[in-house]
N, C-alpha and C. Protein backbone atom coordinates (compact mmCIF):
# COMPACT_ATOMS: atom_id res chain seq x y z
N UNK A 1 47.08 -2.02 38.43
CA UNK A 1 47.26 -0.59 38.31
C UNK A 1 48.74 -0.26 38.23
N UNK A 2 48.88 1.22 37.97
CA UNK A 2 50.24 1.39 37.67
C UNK A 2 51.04 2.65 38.94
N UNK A 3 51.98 2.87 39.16
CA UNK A 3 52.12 3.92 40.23
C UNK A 3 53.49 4.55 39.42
N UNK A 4 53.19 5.63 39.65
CA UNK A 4 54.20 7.04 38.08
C UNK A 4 54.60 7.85 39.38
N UNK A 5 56.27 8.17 38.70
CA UNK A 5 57.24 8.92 39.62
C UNK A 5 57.69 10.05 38.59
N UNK A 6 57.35 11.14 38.67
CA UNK A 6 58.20 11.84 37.95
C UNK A 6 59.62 12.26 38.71
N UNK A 7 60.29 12.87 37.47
CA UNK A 7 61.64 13.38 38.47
C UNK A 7 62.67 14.32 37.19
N UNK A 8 63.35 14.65 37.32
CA UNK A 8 64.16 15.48 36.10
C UNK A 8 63.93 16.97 36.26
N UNK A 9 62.89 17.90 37.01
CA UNK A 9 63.02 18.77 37.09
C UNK A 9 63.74 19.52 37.86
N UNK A 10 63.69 21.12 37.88
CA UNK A 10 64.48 21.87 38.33
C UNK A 10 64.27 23.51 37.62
N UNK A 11 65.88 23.99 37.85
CA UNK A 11 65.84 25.41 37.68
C UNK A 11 66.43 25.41 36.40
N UNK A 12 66.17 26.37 35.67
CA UNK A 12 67.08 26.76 34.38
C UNK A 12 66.44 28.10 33.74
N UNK A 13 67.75 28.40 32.50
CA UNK A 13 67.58 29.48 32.18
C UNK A 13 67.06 29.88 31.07
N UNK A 14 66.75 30.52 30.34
CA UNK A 14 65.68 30.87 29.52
C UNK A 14 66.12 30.35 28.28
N UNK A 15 66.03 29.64 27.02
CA UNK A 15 67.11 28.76 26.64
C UNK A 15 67.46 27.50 26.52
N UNK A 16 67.66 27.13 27.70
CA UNK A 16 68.20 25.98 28.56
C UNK A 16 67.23 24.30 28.17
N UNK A 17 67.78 23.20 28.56
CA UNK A 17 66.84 22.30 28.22
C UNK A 17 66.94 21.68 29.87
N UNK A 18 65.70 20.77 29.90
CA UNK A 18 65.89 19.57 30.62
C UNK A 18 64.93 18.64 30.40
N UNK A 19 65.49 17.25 30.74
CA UNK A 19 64.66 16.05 30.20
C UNK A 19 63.95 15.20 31.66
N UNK A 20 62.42 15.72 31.67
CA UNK A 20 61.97 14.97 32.63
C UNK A 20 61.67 13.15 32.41
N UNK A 21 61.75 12.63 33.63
CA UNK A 21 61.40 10.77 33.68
C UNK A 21 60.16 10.50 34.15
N UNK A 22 59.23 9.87 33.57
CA UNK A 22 58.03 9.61 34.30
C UNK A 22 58.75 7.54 34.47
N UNK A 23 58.47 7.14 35.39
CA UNK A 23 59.51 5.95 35.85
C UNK A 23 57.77 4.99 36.38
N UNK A 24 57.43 4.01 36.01
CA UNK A 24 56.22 3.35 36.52
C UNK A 24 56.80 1.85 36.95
N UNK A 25 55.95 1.30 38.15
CA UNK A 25 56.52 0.54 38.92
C UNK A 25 54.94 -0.14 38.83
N UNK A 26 55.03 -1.57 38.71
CA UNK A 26 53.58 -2.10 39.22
C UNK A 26 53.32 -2.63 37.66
N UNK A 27 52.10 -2.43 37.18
CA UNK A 27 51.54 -3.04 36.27
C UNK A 27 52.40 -2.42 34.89
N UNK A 28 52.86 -3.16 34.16
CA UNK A 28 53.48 -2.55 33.06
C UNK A 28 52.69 -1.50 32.31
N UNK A 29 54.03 -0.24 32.11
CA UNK A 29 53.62 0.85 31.09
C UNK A 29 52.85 0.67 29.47
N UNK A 30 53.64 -0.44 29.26
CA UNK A 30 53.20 -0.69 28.01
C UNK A 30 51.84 -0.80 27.58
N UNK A 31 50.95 -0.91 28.78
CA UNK A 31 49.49 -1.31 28.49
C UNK A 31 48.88 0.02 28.59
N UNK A 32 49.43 1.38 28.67
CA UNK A 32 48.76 2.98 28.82
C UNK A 32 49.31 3.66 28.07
N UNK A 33 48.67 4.34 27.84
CA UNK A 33 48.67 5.45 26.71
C UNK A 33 49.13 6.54 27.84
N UNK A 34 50.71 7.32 27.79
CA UNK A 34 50.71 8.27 28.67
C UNK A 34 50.50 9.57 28.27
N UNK A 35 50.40 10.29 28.95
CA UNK A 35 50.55 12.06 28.77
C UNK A 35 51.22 12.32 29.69
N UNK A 36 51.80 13.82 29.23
CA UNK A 36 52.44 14.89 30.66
C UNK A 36 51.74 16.03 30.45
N UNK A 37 50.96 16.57 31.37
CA UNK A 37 50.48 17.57 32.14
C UNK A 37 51.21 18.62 32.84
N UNK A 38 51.11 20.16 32.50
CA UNK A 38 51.68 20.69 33.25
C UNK A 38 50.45 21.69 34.07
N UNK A 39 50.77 22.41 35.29
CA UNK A 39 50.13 23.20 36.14
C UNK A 39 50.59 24.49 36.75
N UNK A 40 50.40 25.64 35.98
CA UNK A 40 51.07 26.77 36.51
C UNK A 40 50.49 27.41 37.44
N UNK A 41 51.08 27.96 38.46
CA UNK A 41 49.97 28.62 39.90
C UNK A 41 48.32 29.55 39.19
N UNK A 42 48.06 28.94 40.23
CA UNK A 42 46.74 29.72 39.59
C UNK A 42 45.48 29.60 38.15
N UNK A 43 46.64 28.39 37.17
CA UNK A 43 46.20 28.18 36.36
C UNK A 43 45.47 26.62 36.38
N UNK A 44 44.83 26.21 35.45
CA UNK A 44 44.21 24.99 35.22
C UNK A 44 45.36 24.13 34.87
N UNK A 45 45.25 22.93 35.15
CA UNK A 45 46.23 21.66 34.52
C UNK A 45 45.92 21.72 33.07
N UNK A 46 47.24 21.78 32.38
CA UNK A 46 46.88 22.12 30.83
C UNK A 46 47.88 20.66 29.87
N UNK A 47 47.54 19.62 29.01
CA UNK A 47 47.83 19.07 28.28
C UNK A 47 48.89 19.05 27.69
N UNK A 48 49.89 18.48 27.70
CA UNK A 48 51.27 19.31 26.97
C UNK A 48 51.61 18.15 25.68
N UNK A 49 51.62 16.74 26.27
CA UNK A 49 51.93 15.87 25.57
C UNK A 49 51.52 14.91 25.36
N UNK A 50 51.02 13.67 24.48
CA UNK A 50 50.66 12.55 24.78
C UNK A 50 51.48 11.33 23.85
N UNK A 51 51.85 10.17 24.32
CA UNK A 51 52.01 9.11 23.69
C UNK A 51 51.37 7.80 23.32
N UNK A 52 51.25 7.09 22.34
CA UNK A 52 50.53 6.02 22.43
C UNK A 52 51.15 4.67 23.14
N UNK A 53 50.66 3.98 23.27
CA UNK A 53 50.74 2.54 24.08
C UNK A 53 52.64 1.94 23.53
N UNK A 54 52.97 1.96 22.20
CA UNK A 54 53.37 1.46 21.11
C UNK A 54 54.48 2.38 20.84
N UNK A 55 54.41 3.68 20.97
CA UNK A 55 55.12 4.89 20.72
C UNK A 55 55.10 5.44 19.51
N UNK A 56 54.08 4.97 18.59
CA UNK A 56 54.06 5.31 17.38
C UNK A 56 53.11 6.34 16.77
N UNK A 57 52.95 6.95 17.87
CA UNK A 57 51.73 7.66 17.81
C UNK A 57 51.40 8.78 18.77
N UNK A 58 51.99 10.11 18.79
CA UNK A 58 52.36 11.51 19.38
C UNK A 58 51.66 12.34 18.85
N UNK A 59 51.50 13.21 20.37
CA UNK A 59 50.61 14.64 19.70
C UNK A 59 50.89 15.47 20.91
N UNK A 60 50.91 16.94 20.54
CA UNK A 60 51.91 17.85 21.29
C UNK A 60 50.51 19.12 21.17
N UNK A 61 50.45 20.07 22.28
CA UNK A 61 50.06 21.36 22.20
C UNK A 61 50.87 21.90 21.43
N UNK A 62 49.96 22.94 20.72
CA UNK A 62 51.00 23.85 20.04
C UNK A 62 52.29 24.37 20.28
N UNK A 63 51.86 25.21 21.91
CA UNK A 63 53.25 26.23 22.11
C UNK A 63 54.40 25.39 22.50
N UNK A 64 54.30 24.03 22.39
CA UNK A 64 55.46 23.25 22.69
C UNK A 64 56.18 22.68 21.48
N UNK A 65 55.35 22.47 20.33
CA UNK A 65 56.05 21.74 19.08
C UNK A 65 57.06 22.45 18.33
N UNK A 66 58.09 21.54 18.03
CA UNK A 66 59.45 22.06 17.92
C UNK A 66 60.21 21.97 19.21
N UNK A 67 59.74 21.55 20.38
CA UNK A 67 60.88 22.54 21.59
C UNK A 67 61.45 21.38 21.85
N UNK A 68 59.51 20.79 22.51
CA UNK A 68 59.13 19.05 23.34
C UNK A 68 59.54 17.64 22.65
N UNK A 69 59.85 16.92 23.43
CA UNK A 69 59.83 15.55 22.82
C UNK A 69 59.54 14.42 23.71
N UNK A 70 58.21 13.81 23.46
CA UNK A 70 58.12 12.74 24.22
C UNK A 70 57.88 11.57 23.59
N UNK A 71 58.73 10.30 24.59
CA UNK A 71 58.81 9.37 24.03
C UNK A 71 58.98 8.29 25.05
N UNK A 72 59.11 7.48 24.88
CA UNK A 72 59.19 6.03 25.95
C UNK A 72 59.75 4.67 25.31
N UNK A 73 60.36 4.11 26.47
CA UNK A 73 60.97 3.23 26.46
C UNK A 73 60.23 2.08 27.64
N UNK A 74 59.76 0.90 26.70
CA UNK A 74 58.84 0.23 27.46
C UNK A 74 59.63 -0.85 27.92
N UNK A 75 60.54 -1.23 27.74
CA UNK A 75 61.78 -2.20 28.81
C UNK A 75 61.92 -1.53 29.79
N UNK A 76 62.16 -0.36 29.84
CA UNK A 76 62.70 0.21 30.79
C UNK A 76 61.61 1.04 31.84
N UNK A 77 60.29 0.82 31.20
CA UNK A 77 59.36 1.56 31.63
C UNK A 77 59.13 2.55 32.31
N UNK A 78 59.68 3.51 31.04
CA UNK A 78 59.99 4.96 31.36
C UNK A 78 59.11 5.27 30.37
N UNK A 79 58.69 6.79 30.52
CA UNK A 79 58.22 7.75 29.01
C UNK A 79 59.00 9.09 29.66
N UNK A 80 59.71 9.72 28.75
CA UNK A 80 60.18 10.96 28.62
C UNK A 80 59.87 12.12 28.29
N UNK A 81 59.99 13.28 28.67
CA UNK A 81 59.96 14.71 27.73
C UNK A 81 61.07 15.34 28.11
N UNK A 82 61.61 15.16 26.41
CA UNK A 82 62.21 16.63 26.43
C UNK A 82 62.41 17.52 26.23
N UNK A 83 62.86 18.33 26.78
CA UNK A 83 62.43 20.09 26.65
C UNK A 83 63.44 21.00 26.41
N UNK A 84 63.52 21.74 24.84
CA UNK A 84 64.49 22.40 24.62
C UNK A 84 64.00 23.83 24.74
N UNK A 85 64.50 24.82 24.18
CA UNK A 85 64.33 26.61 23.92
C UNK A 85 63.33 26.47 24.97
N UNK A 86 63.73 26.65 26.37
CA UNK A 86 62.89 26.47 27.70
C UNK A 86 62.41 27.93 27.28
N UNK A 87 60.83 28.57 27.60
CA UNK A 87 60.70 29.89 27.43
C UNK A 87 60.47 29.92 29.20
N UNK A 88 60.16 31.10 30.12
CA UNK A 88 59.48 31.40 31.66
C UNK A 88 57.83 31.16 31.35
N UNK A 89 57.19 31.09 30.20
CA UNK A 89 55.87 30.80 30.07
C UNK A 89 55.69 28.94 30.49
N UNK A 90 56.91 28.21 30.33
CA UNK A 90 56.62 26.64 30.42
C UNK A 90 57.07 26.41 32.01
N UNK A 91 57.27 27.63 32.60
CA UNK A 91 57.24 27.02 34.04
C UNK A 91 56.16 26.76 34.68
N UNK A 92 56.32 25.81 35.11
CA UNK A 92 55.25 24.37 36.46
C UNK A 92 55.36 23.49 36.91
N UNK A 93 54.38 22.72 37.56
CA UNK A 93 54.62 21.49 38.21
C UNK A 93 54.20 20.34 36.76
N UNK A 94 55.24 19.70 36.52
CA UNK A 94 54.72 18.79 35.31
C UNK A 94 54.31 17.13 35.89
N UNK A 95 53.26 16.85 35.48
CA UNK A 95 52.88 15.53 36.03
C UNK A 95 52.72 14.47 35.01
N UNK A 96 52.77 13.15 35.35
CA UNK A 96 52.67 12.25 33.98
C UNK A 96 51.20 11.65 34.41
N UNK A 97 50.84 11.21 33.55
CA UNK A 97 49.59 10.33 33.36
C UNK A 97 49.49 8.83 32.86
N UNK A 98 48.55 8.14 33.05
CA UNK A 98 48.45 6.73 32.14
C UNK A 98 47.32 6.29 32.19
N UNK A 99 46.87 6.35 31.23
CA UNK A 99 44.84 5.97 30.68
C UNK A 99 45.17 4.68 30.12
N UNK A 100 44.17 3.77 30.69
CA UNK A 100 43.94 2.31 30.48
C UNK A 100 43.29 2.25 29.40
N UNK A 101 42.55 3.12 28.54
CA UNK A 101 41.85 3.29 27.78
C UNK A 101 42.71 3.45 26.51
N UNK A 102 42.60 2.60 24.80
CA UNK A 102 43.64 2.65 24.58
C UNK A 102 42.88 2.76 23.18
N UNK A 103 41.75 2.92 22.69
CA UNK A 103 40.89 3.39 21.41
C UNK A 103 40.79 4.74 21.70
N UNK A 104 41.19 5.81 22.39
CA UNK A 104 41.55 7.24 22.19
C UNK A 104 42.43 8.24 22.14
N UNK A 105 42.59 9.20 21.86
CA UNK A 105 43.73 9.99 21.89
C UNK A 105 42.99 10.61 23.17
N UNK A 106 43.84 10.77 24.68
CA UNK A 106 43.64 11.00 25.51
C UNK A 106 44.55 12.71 26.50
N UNK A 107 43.64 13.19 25.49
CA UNK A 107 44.41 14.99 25.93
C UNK A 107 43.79 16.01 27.29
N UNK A 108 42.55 15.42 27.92
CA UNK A 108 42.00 15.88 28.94
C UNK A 108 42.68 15.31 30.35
N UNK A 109 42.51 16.22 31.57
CA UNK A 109 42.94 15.45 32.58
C UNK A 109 41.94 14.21 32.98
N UNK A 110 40.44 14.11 32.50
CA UNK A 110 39.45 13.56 33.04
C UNK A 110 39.90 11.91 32.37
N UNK A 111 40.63 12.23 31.16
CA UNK A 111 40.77 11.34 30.73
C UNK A 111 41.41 10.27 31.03
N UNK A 112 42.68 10.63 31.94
CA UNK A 112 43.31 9.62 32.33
C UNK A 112 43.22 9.20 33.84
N UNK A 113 43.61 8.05 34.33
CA UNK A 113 43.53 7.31 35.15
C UNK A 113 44.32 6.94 36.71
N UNK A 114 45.67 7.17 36.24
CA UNK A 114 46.75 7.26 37.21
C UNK A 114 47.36 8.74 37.09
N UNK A 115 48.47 9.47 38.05
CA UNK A 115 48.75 10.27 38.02
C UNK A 115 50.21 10.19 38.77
N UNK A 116 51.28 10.69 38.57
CA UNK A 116 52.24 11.14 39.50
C UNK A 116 51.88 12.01 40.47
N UNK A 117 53.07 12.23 41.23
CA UNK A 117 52.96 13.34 42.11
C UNK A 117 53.46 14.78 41.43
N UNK A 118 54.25 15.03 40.40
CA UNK A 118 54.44 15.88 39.94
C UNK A 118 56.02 16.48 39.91
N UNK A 119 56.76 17.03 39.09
CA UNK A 119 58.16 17.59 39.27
C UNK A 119 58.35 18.90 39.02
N UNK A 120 58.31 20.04 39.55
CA UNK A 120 59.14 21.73 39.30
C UNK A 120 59.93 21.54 38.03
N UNK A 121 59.36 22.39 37.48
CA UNK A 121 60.30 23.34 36.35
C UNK A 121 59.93 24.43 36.33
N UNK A 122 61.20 25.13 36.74
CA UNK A 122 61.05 27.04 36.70
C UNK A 122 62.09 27.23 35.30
N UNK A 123 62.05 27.96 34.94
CA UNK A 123 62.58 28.53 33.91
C UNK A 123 62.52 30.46 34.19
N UNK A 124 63.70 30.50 34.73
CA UNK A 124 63.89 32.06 34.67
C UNK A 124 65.28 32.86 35.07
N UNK A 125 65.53 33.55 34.07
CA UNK A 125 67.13 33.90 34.66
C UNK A 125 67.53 34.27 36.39
């Protein structure tokens, strides 16, 4: 199994970028297909990003394409997002994922397998 740290979040301003780290320790990244998940109070955990095993192979929610960019580096066994023209609608707790499962595009939370604990991003002047 794999164990996921996020970290990179914080405060910023409407605008503004920042680049979260999902960092995995234990069974190599390379064998999961990740996503990042975000969770706004009150709201459902909603899909933001996903990558394939390989990195050759991305798919983004709408209200993020153009902004988001995720990607990974499997030496280093990291996957990234980053996040430009921050709007106050993309503030939450963002969490990473990793599904062992590797014949799907994996955009549900049910779908995946491991989870971080999660990192803050507020976005508001």
């Amino acid at each position: 199994q794999v164990q996921l740290v996020e970290s990179g979040g914080g405060l910023v301003q409407p605008g503004g970028s920042l680049r979260l780290t999902c960092a995995a320790s234990g069974r190599t990244i390379r064998s999961y297909f990740t996503g990042w998940f975000r969770q706004a109070p009150g709201k459902e955990r909603e899909f933001v990003a996903a990558i394939s095993e390989s990195g050759q192979n991305i798919w983004y929610r709408d209200t993020v394409k153009g902004r988001f960019t995720i990607s990974r580096d499997n030496a280093k066994k990291v996957v990234y997002l980053q996040m430009n023209s921050l709007k106050p609608e993309d503030t939450a707790v963002y969490y990473c994922a990793a599904d062992e499962d590797l014949n799907r595009v994996a955009t549900r939370t049910t779908d995946y397998d491991y989870w971080g604990q999660g990192t803050q991003v507020t976005v508001s002047s």
